[in-house]
PDB file of N, CA and C in Angstrom:
ATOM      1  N   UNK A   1      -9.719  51.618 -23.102  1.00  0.00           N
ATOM      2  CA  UNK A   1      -8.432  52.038 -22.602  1.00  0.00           C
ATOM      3  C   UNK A   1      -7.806  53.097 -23.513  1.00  0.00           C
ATOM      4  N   UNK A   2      -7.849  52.673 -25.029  1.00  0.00           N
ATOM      5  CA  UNK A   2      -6.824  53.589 -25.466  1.00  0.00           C
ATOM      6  C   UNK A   2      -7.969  55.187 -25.931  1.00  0.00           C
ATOM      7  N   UNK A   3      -9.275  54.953 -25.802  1.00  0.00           N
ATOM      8  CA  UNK A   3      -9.849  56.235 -25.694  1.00  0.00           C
ATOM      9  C   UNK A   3      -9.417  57.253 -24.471  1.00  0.00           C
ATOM     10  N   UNK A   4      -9.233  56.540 -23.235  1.00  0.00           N
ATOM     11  CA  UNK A   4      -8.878  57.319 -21.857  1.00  0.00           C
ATOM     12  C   UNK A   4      -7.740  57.923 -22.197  1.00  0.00           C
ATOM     13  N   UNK A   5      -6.803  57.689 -23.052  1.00  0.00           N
ATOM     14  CA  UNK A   5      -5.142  57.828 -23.329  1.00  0.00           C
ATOM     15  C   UNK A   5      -5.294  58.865 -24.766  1.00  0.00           C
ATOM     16  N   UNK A   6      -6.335  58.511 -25.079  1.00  0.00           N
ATOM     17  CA  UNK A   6      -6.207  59.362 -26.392  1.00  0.00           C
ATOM     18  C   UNK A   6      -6.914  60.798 -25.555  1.00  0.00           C
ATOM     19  N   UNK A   7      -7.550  60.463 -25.024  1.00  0.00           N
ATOM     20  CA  UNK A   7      -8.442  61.955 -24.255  1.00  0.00           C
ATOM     21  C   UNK A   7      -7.103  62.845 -23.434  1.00  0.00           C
ATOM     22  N   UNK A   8      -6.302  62.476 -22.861  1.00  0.00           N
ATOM     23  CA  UNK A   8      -5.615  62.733 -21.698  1.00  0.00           C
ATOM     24  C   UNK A   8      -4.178  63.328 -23.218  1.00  0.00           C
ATOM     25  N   UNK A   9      -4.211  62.721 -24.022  1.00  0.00           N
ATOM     26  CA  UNK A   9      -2.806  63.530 -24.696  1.00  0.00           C
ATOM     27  C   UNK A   9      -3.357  64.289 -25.529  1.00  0.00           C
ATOM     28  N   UNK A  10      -4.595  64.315 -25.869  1.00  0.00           N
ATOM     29  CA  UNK A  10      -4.845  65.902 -26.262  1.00  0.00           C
ATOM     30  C   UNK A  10      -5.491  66.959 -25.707  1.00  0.00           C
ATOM     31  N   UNK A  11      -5.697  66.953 -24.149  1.00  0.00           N
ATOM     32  CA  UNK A  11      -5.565  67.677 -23.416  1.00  0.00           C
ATOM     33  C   UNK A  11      -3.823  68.336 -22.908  1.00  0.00           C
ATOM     34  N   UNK A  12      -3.140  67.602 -23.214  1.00  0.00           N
ATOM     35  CA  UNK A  12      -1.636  67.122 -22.998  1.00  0.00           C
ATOM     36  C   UNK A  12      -1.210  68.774 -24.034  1.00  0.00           C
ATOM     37  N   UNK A  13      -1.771  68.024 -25.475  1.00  0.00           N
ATOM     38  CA  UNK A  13      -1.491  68.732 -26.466  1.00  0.00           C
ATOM     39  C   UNK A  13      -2.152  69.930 -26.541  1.00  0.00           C
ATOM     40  N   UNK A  14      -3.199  70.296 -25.822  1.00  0.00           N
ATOM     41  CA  UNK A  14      -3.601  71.628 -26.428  1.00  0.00           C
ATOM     42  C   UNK A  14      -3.350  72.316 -24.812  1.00  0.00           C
ATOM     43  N   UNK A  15      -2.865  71.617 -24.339  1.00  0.00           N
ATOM     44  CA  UNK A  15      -2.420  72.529 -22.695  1.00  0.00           C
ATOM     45  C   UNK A  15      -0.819  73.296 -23.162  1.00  0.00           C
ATOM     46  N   UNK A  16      -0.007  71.966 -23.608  1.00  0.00           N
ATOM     47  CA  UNK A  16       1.242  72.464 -24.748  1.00  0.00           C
ATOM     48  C   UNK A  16       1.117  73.657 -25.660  1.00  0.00           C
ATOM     49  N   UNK A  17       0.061  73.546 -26.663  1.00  0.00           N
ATOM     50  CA  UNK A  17      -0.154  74.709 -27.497  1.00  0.00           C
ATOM     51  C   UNK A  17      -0.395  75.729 -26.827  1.00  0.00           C
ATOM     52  N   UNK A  18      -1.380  76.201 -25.912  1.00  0.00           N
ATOM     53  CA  UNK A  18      -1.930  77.154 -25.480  1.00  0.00           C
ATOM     54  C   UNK A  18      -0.977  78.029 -24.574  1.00  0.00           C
ATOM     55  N   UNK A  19      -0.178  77.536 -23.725  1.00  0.00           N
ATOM     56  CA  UNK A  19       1.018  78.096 -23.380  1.00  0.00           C
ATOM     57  C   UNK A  19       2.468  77.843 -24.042  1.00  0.00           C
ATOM     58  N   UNK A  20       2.755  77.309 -24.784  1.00  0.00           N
ATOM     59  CA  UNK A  20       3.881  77.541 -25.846  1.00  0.00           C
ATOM     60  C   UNK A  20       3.910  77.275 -27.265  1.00  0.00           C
ATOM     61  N   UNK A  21       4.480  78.505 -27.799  1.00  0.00           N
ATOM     62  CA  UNK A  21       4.625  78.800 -29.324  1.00  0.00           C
ATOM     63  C   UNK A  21       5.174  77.277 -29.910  1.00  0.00           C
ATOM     64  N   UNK A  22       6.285  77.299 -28.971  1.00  0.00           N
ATOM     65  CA  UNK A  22       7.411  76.538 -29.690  1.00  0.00           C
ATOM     66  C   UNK A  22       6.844  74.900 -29.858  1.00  0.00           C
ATOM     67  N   UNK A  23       6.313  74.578 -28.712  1.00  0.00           N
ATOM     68  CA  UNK A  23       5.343  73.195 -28.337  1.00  0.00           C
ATOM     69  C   UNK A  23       4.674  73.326 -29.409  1.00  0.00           C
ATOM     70  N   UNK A  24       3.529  74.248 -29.970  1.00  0.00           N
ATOM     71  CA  UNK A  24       2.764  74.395 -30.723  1.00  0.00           C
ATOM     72  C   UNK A  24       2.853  74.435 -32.420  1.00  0.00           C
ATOM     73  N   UNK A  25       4.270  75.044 -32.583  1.00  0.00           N
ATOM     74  CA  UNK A  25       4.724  74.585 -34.113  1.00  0.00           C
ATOM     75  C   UNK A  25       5.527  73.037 -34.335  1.00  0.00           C
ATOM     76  N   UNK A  26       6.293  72.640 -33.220  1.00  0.00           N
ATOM     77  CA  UNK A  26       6.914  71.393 -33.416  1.00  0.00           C
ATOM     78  C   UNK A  26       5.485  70.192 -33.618  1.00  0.00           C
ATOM     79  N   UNK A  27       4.533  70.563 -32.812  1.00  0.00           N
ATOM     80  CA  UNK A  27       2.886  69.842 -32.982  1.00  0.00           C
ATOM     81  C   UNK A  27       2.669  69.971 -34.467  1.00  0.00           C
ATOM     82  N   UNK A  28       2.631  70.990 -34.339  1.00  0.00           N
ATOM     83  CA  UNK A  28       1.785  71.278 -36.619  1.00  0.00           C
ATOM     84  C   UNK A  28       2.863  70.420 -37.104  1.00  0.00           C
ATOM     85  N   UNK A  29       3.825  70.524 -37.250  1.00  0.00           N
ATOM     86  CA  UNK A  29       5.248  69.969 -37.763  1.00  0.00           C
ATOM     87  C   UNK A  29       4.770  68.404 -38.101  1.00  0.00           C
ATOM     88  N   UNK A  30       4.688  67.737 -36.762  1.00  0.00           N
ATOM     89  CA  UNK A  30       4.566  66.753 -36.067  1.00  0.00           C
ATOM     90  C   UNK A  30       3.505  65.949 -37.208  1.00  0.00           C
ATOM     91  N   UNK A  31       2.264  66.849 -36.920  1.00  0.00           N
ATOM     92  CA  UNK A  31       0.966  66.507 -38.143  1.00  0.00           C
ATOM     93  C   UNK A  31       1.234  66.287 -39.072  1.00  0.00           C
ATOM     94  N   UNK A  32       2.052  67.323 -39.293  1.00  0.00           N
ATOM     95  CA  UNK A  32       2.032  67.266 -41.220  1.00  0.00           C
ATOM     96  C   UNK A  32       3.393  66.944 -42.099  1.00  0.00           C
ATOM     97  N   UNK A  33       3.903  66.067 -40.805  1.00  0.00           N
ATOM     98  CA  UNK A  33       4.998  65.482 -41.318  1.00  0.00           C
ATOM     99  C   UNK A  33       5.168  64.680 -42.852  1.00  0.00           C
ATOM    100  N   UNK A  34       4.233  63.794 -42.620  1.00  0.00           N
ATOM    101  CA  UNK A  34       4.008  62.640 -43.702  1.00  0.00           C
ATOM    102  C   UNK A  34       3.757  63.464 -45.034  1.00  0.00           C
ATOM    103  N   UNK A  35       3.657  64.746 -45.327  1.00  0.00           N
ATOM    104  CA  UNK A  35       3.248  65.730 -45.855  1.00  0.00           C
ATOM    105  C   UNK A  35       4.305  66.437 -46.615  1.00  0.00           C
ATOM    106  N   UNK A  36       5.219  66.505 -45.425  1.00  0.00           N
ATOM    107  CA  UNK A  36       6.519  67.230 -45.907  1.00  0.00           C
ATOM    108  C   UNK A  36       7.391  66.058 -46.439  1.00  0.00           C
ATOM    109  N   UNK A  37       7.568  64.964 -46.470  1.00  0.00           N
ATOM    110  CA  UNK A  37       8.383  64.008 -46.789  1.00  0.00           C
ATOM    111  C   UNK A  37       7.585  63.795 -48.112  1.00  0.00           C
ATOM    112  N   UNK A  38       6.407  63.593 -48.355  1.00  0.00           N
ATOM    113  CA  UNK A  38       5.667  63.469 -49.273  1.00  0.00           C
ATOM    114  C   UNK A  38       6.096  64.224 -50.562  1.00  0.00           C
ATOM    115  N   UNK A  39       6.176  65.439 -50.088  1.00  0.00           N
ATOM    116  CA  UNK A  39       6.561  67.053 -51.426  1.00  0.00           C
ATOM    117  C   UNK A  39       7.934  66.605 -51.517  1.00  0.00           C
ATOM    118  N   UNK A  40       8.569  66.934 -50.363  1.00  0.00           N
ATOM    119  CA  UNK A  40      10.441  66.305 -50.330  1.00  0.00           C
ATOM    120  C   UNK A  40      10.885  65.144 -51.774  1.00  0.00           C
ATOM    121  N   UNK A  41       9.834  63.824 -51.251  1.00  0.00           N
ATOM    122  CA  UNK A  41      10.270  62.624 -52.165  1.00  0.00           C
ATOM    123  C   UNK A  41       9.647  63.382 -53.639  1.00  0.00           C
ATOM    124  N   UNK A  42       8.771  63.935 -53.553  1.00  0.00           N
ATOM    125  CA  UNK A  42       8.113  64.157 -55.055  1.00  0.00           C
ATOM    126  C   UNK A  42       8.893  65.312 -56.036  1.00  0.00           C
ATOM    127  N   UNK A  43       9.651  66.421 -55.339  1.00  0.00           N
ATOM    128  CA  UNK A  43      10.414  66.979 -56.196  1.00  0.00           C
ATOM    129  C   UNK A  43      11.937  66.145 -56.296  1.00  0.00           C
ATOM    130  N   UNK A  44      12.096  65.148 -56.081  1.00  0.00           N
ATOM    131  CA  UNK A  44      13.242  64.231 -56.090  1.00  0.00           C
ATOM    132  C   UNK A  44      13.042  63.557 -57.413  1.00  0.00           C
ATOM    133  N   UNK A  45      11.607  62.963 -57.397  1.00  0.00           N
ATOM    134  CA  UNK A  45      11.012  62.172 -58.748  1.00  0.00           C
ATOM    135  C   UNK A  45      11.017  62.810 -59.909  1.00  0.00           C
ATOM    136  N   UNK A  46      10.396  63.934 -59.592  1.00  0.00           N
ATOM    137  CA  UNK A  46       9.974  64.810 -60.848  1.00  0.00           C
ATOM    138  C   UNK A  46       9.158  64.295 -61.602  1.00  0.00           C
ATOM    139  N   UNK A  47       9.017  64.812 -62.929  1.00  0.00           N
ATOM    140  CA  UNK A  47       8.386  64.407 -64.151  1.00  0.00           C
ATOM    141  C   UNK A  47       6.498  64.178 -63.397  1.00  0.00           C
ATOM    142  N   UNK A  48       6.159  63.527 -64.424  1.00  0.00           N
ATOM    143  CA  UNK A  48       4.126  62.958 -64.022  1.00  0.00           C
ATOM    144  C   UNK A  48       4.447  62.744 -62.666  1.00  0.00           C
ATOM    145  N   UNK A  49       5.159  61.361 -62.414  1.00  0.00           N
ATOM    146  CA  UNK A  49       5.296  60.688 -61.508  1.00  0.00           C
ATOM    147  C   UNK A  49       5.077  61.652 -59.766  1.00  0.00           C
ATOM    148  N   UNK A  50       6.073  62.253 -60.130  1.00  0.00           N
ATOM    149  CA  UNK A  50       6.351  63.295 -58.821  1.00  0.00           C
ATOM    150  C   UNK A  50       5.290  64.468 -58.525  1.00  0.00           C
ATOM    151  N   UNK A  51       4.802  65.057 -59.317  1.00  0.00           N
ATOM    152  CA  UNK A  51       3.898  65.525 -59.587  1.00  0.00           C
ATOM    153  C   UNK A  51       2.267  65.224 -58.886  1.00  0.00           C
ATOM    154  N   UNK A  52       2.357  63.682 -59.123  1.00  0.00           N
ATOM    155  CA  UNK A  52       1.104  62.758 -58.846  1.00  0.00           C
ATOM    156  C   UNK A  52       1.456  62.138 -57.320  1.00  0.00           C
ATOM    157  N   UNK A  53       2.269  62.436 -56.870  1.00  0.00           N
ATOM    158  CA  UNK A  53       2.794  61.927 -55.822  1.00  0.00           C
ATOM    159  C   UNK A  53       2.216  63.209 -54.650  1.00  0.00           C
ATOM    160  N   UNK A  54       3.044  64.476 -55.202  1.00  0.00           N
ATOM    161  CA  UNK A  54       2.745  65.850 -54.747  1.00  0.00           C
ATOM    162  C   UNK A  54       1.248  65.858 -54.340  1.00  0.00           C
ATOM    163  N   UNK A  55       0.316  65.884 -55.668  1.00  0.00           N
ATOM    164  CA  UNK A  55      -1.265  65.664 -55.669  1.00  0.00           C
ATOM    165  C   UNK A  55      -1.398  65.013 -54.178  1.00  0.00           C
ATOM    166  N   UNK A  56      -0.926  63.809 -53.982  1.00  0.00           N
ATOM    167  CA  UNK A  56      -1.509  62.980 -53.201  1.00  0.00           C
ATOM    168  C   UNK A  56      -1.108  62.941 -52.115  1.00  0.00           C
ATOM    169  N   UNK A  57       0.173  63.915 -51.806  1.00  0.00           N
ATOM    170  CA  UNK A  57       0.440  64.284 -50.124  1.00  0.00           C
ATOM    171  C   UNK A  57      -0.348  65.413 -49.698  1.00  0.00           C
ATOM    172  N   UNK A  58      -0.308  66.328 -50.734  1.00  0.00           N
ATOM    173  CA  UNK A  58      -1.044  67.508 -49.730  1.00  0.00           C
ATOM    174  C   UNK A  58      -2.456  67.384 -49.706  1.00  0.00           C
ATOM    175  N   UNK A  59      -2.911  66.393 -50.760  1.00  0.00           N
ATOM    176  CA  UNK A  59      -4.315  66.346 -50.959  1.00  0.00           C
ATOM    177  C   UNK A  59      -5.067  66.278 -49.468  1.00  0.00           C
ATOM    178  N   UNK A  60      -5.051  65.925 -48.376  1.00  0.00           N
ATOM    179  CA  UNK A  60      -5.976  65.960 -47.196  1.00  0.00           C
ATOM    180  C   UNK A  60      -5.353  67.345 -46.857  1.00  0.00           C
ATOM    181  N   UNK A  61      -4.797  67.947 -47.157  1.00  0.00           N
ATOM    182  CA  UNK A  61      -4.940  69.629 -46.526  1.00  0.00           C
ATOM    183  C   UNK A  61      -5.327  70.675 -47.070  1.00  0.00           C
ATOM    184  N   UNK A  62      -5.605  70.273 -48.722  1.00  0.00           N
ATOM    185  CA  UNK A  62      -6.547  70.771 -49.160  1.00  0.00           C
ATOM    186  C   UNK A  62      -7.288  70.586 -49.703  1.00  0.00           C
ATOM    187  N   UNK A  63      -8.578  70.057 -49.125  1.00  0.00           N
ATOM    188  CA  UNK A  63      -9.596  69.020 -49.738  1.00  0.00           C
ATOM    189  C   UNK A  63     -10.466  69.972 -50.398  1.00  0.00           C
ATOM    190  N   UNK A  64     -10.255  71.234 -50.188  1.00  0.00           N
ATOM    191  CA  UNK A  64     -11.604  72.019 -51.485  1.00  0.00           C
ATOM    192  C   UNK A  64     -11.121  72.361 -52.510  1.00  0.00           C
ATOM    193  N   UNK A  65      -9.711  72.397 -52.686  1.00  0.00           N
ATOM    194  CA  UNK A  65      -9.070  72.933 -54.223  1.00  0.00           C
ATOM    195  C   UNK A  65      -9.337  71.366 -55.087  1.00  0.00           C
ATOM    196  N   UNK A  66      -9.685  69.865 -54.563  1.00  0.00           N
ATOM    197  CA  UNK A  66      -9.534  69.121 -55.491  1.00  0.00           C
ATOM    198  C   UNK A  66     -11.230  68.577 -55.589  1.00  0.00           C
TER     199      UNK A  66
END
């Protein structure tokens, strides 16, 4: 079931992207949310701590610099 549902919203989603910009950045947004809250909380921390925090949000978007 939830493969049929997962097939059908990213057809959903790249029918969205392909005819709108705006659909298409609120999507990236959307992704890499957990990402941006991630950097957000980590320059809040500062010091090692924040730093190591930073490391470890963006780390899946850039998996060849580490």
């Amino acid at each position: 079931m939830s493969k049929k549902w997962e097939h059908e919203f990213n057809k959903f989603c790249s029918k969205g992207c392909d005819t709108n910009a705006t659909f298409a950045l609120h999507l990236d947004i959307t992704n890499n949310c957990d990402e941006i809250v991630g950097i957000e909380a980590a320059e809040r921390i500062g010091g090692k701590s924040g730093y190591n925090l930073l490391l470890a949000s963006v780390k899946k978007s850039c998996r060849l610099n580490f």
